[in-house]
PDB file of N, CA and C in Angstrom:
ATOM      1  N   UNK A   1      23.945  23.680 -32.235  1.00  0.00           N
ATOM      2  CA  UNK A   1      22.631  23.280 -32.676  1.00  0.00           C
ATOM      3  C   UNK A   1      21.590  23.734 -31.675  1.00  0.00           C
ATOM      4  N   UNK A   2      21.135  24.619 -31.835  1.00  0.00           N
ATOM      5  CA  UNK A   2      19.785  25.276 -31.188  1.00  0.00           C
ATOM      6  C   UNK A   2      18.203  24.619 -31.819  1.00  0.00           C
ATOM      7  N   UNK A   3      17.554  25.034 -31.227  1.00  0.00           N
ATOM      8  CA  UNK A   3      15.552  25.241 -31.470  1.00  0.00           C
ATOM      9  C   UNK A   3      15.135  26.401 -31.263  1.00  0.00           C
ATOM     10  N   UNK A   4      14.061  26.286 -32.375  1.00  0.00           N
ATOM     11  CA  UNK A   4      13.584  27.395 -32.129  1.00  0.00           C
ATOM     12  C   UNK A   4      12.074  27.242 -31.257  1.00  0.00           C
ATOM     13  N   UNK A   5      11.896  28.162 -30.453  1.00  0.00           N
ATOM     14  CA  UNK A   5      10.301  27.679 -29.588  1.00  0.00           C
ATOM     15  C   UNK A   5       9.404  28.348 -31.154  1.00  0.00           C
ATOM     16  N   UNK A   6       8.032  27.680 -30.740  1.00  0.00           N
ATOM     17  CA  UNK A   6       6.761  28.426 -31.760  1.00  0.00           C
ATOM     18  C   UNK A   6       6.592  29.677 -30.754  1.00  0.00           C
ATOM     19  N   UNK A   7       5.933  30.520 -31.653  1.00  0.00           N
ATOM     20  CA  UNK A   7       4.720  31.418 -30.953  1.00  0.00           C
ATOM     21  C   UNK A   7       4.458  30.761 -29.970  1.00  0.00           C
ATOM     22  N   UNK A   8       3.370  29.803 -29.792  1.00  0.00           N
ATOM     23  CA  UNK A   8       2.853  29.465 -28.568  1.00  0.00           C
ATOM     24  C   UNK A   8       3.217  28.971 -27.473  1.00  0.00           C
ATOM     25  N   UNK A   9       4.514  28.430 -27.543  1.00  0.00           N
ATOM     26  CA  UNK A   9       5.198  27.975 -26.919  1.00  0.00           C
ATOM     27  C   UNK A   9       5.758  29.417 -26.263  1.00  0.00           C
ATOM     28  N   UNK A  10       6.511  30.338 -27.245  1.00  0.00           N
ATOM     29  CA  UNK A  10       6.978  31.979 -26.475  1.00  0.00           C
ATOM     30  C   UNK A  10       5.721  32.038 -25.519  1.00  0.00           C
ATOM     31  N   UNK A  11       4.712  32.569 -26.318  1.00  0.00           N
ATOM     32  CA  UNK A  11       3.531  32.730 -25.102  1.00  0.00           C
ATOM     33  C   UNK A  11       3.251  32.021 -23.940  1.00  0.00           C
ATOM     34  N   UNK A  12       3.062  30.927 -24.192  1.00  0.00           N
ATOM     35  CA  UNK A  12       3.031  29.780 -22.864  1.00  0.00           C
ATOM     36  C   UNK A  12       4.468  30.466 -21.554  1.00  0.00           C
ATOM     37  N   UNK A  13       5.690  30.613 -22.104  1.00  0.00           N
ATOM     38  CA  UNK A  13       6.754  31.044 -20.986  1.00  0.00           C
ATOM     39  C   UNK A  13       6.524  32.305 -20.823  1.00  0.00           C
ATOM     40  N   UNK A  14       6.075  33.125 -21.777  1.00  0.00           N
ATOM     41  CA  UNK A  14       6.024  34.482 -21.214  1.00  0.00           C
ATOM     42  C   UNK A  14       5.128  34.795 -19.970  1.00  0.00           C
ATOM     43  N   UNK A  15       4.201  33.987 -19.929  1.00  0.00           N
ATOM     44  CA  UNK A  15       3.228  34.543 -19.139  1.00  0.00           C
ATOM     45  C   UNK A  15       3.219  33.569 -17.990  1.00  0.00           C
ATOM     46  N   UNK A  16       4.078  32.012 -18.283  1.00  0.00           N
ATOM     47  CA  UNK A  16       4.800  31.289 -17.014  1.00  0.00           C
ATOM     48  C   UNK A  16       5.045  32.364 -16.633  1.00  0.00           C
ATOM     49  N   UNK A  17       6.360  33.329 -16.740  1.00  0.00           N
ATOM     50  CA  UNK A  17       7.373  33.829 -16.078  1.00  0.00           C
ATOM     51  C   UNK A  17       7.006  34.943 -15.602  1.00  0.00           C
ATOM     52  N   UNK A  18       5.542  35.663 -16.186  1.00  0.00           N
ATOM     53  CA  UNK A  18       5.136  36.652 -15.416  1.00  0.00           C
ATOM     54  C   UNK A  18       4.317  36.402 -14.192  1.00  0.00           C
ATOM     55  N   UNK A  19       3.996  35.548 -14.430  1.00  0.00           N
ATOM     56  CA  UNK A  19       2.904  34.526 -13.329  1.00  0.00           C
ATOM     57  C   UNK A  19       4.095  34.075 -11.862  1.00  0.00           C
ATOM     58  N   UNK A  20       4.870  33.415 -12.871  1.00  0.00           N
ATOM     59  CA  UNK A  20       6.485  33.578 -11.463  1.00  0.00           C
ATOM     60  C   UNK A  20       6.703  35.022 -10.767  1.00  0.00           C
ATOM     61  N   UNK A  21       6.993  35.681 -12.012  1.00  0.00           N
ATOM     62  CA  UNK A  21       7.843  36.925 -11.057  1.00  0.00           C
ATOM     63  C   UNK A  21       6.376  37.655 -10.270  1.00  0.00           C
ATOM     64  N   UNK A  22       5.598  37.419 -10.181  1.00  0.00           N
ATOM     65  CA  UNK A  22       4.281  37.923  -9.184  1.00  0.00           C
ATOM     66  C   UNK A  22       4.323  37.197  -8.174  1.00  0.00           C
ATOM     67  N   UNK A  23       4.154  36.007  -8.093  1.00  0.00           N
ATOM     68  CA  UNK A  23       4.330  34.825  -7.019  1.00  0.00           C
ATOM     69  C   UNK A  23       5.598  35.424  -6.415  1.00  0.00           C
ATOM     70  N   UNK A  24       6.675  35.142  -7.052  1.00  0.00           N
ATOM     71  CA  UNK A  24       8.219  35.605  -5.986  1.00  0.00           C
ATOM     72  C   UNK A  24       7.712  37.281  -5.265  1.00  0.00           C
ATOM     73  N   UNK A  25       7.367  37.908  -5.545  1.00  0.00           N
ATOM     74  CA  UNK A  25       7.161  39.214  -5.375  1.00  0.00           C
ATOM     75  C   UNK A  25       6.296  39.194  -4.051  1.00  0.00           C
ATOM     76  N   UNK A  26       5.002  38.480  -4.334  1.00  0.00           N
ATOM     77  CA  UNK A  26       4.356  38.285  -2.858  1.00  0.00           C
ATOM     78  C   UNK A  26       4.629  37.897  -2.151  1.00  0.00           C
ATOM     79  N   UNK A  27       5.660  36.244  -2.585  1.00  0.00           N
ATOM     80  CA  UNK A  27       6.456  35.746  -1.415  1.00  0.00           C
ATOM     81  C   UNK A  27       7.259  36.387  -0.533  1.00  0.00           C
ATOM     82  N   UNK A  28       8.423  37.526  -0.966  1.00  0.00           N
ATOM     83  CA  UNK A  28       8.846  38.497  -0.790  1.00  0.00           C
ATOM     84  C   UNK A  28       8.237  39.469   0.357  1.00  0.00           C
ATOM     85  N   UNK A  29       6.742  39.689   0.023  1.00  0.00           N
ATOM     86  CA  UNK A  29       6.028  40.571   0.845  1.00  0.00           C
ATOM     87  C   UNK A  29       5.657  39.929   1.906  1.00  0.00           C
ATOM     88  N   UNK A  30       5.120  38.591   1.964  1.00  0.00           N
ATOM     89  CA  UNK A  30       4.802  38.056   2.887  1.00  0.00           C
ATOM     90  C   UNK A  30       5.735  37.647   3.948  1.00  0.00           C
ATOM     91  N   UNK A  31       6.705  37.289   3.721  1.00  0.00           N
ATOM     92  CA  UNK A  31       8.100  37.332   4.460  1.00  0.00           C
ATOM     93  C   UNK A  31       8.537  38.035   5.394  1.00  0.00           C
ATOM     94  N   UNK A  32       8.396  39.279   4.207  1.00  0.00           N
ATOM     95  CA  UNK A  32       8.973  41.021   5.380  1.00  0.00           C
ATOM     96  C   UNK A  32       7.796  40.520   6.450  1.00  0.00           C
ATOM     97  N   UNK A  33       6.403  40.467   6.206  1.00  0.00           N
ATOM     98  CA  UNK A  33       5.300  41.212   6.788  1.00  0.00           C
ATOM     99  C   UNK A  33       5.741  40.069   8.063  1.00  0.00           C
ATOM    100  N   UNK A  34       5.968  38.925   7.783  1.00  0.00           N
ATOM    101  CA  UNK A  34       5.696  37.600   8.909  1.00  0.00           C
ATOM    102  C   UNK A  34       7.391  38.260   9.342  1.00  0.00           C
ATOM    103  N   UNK A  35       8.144  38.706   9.448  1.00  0.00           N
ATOM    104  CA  UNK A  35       9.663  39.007   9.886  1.00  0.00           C
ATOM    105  C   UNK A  35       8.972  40.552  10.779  1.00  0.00           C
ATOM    106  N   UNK A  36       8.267  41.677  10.461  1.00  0.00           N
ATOM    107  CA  UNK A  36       8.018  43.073  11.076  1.00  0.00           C
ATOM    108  C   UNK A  36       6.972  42.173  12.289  1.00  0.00           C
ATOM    109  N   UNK A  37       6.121  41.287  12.022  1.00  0.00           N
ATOM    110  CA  UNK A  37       4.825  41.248  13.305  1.00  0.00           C
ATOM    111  C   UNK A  37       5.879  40.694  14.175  1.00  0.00           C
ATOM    112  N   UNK A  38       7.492  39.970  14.416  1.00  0.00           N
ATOM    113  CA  UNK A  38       7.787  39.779  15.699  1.00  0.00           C
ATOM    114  C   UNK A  38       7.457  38.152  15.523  1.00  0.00           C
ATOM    115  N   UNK A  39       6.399  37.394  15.522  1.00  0.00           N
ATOM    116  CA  UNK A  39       6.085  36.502  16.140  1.00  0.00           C
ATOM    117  C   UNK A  39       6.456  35.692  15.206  1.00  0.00           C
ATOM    118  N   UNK A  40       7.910  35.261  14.450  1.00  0.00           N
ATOM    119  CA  UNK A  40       8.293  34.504  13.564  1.00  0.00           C
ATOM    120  C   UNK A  40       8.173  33.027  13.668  1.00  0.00           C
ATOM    121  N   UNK A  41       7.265  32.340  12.361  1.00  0.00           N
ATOM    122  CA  UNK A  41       7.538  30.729  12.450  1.00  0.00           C
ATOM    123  C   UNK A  41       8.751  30.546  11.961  1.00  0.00           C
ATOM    124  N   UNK A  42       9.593  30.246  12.208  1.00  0.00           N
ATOM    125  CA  UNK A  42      10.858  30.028  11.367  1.00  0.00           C
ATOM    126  C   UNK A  42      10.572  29.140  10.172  1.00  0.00           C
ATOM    127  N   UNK A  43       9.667  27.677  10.450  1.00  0.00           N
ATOM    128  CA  UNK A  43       9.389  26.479   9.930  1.00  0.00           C
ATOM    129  C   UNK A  43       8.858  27.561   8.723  1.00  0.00           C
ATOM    130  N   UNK A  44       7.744  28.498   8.735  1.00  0.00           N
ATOM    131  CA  UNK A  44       7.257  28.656   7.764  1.00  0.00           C
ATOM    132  C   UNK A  44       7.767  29.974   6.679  1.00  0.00           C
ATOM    133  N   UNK A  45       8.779  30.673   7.515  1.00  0.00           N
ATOM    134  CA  UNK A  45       9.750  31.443   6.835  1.00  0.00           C
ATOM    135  C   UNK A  45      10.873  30.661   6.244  1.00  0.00           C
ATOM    136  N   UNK A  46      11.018  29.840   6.391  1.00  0.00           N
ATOM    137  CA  UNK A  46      12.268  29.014   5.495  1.00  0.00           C
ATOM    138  C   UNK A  46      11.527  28.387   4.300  1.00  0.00           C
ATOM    139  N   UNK A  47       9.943  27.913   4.339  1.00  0.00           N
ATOM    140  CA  UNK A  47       9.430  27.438   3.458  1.00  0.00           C
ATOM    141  C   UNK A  47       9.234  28.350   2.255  1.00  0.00           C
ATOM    142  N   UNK A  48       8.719  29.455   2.938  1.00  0.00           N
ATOM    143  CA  UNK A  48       8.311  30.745   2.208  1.00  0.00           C
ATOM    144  C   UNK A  48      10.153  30.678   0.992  1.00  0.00           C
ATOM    145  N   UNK A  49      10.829  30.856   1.902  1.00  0.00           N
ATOM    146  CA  UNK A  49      12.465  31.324   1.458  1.00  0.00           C
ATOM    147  C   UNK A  49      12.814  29.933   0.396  1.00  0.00           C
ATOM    148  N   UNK A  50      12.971  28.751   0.457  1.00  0.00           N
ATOM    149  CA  UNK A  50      12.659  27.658  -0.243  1.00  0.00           C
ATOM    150  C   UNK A  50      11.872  27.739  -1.649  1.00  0.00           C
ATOM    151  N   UNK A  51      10.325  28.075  -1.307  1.00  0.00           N
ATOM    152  CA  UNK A  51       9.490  28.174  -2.067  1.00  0.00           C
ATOM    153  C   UNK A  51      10.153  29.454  -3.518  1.00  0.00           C
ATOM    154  N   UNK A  52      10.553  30.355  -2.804  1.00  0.00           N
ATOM    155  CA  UNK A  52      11.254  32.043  -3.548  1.00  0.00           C
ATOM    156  C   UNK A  52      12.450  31.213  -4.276  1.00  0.00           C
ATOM    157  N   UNK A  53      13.293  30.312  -3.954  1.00  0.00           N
ATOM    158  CA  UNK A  53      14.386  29.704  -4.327  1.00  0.00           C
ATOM    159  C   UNK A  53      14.086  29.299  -5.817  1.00  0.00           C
ATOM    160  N   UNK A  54      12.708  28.083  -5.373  1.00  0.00           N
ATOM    161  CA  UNK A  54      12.435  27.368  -6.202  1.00  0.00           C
ATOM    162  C   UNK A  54      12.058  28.516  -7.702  1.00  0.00           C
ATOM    163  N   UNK A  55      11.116  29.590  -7.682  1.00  0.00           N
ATOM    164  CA  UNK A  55      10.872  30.310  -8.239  1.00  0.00           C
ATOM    165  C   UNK A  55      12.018  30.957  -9.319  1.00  0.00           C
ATOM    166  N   UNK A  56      13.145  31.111  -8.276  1.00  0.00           N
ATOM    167  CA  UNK A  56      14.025  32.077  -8.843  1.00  0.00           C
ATOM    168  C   UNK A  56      14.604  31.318 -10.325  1.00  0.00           C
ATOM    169  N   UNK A  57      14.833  30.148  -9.448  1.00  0.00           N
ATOM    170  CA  UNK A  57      15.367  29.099 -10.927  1.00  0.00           C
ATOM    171  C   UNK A  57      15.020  28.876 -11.790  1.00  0.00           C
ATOM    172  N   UNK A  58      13.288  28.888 -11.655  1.00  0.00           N
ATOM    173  CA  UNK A  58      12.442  28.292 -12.696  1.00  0.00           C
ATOM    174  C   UNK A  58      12.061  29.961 -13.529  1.00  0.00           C
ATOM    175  N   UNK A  59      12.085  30.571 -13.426  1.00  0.00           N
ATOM    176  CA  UNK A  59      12.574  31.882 -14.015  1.00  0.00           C
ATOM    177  C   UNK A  59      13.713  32.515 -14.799  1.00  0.00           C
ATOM    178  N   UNK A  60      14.917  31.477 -14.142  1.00  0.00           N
ATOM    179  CA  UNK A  60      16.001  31.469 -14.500  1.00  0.00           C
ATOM    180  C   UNK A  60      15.856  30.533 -16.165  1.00  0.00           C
ATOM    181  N   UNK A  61      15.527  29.158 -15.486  1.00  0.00           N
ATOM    182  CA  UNK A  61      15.132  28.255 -16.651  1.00  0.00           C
ATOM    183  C   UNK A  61      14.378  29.175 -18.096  1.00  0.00           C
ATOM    184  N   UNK A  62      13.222  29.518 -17.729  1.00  0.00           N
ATOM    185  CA  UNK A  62      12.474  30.411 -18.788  1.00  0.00           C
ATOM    186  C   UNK A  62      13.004  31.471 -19.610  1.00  0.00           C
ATOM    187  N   UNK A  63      13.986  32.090 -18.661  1.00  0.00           N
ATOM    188  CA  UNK A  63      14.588  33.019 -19.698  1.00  0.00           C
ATOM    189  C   UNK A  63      15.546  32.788 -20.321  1.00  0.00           C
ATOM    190  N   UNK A  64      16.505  31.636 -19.914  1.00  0.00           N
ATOM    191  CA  UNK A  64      17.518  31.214 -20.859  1.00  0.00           C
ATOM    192  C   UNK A  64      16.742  30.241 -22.092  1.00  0.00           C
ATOM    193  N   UNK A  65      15.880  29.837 -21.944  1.00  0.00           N
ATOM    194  CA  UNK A  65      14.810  29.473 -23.150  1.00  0.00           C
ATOM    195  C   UNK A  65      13.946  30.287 -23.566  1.00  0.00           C
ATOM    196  N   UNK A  66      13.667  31.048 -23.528  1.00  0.00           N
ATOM    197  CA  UNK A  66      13.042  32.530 -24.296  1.00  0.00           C
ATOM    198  C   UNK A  66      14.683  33.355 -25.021  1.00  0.00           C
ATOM    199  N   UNK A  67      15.709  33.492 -24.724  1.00  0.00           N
ATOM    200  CA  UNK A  67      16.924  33.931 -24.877  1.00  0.00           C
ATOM    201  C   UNK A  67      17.786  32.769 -26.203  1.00  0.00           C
ATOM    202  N   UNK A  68      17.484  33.590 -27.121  1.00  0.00           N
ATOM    203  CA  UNK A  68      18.734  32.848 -28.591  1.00  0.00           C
ATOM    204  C   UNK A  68      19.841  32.696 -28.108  1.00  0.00           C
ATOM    205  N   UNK A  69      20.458  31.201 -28.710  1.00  0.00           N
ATOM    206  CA  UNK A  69      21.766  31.509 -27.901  1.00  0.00           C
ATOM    207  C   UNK A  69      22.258  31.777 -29.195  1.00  0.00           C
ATOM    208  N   UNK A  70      23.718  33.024 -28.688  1.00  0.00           N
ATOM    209  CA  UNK A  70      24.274  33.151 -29.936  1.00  0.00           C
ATOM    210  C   UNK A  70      26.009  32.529 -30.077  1.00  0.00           C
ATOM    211  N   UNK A  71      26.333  32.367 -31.361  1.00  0.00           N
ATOM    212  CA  UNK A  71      27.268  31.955 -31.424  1.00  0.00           C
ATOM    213  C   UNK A  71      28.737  32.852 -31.679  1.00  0.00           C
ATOM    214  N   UNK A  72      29.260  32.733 -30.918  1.00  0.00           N
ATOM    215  CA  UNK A  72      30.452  33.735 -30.844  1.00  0.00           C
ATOM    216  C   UNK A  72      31.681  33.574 -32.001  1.00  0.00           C
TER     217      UNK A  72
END
């Protein structure tokens, strides 16, 4: 027994999840950049790394709900 999302509801995650995968992407950049200057906060590179975690899942979440499940 599945659901189906509306239109607006697709739209609403699509553009969650593009809005995510931009966020993870900078997080990403900002990381390297605070890891190349040398002068590492750790406190705030683990947050950064945390924060990317949190992202990854909730991305994860979105696409297995944008994704039909099918029945084998």
């Amino acid at each position: 027994m599945g659901f189906e999302l509306s239109p607006d509801e697709v739209e609403a995650f699509t553009s969650e999840l593009a809005r995510l995968r931009e966020e993870h992407r900078d997080l990403d950049s900002a990381i390297d950049a605070l890891e190349r200057v040398g002068a590492i906060n750790q406190i705030q590179v683990q947050r950064l790394k945390k924060r990317k975690l949190y992202l990854k899942d909730r991305m994860s979440q979105i696409e297995d709900a944008l994704t039909p499940d099918i029945i084998a």
